[in-house]
Protein backbone atom coordinates (compact mmCIF):
# COMPACT_ATOMS: atom_id res chain seq x y z
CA UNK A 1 -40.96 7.95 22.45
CA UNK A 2 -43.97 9.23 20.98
CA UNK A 3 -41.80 9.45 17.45
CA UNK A 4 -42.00 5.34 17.39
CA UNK A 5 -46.03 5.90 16.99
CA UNK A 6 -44.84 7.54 14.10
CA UNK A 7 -41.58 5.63 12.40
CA UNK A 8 -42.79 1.63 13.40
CA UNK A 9 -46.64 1.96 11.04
CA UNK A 10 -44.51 3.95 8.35
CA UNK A 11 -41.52 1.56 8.14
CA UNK A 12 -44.21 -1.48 7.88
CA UNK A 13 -45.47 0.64 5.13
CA UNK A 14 -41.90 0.60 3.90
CA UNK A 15 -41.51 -2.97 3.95
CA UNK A 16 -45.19 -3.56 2.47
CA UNK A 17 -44.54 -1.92 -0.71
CA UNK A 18 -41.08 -3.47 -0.99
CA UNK A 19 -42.92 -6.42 -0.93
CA UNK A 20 -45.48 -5.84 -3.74
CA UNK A 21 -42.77 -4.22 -5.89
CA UNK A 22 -40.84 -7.68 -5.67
CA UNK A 23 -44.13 -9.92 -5.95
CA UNK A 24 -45.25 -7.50 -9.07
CA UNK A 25 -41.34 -8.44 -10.58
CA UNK A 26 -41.63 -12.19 -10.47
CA UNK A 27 -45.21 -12.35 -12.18
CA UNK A 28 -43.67 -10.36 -14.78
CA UNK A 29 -40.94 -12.41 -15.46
CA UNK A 30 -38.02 -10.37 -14.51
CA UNK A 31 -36.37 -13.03 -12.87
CA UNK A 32 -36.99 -15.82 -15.56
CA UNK A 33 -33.82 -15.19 -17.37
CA UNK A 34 -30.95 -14.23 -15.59
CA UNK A 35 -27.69 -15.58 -17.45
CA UNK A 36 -28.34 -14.52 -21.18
CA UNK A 37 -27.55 -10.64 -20.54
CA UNK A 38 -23.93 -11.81 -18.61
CA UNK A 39 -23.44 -13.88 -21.64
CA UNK A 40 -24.79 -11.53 -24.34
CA UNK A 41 -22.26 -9.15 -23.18
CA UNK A 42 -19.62 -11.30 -24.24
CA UNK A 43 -20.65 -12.05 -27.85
CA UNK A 44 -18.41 -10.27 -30.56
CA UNK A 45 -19.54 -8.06 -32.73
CA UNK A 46 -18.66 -8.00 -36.90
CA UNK A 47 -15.76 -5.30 -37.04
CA UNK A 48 -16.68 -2.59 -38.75
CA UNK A 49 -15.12 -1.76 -41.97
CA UNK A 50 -12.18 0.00 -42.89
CA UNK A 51 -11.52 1.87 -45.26
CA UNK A 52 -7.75 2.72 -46.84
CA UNK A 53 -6.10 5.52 -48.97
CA UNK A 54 -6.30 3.18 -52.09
CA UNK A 55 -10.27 2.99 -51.31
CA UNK A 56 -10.55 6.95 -51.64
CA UNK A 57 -7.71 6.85 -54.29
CA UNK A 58 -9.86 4.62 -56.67
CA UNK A 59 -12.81 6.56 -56.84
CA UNK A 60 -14.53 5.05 -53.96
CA UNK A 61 -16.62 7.19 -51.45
CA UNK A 62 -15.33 7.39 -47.53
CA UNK A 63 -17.94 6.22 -45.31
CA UNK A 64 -20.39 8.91 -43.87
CA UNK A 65 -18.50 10.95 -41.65
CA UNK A 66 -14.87 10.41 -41.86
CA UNK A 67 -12.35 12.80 -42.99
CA UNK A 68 -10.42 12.54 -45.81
CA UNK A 69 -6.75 13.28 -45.39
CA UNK A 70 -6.79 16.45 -47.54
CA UNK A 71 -9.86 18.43 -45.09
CA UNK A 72 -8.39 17.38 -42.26
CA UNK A 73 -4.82 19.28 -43.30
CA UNK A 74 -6.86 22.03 -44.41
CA UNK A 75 -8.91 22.35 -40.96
CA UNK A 76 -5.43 23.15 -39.45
């Protein structure tokens, strides 16, 4: 019993900041907008470009970071 002198002023502590953390989130304003990150999510992005054996064969460079077919034969 005497544990419930204890628990009931801590959980009312609890609850008080769970209170001010919501009241300190709506003056903020991060409940103002709720639907444009679900929808943002959804917009497509440009594809990125590719690049083909006739780009590399005509003198153009591969982008940064991909392999060209004659390192990654020699890598094996």
């Amino acid at each position: 019993m005497n544990i419930l002198l204890l628990l009931i002023p801590l959980s009312l502590l609890l609850l008080l900041a769970a209170i001010a953390a919501f009241v300190w989130a709506v003056r903020r304003g991060q409940f103002d907008d709720l639907d444009s990150p679900a929808i943002d999510i959804l917009a497509d992005e440009p594809a990125p470009e590719r690049t083909s054996r006739d780009d590399t064969a005509a003198g153009r460079e591969p982008p940064a970071g991909a392999r060209s077919p004659t390192t990654a034969d020699d890598a094996d």
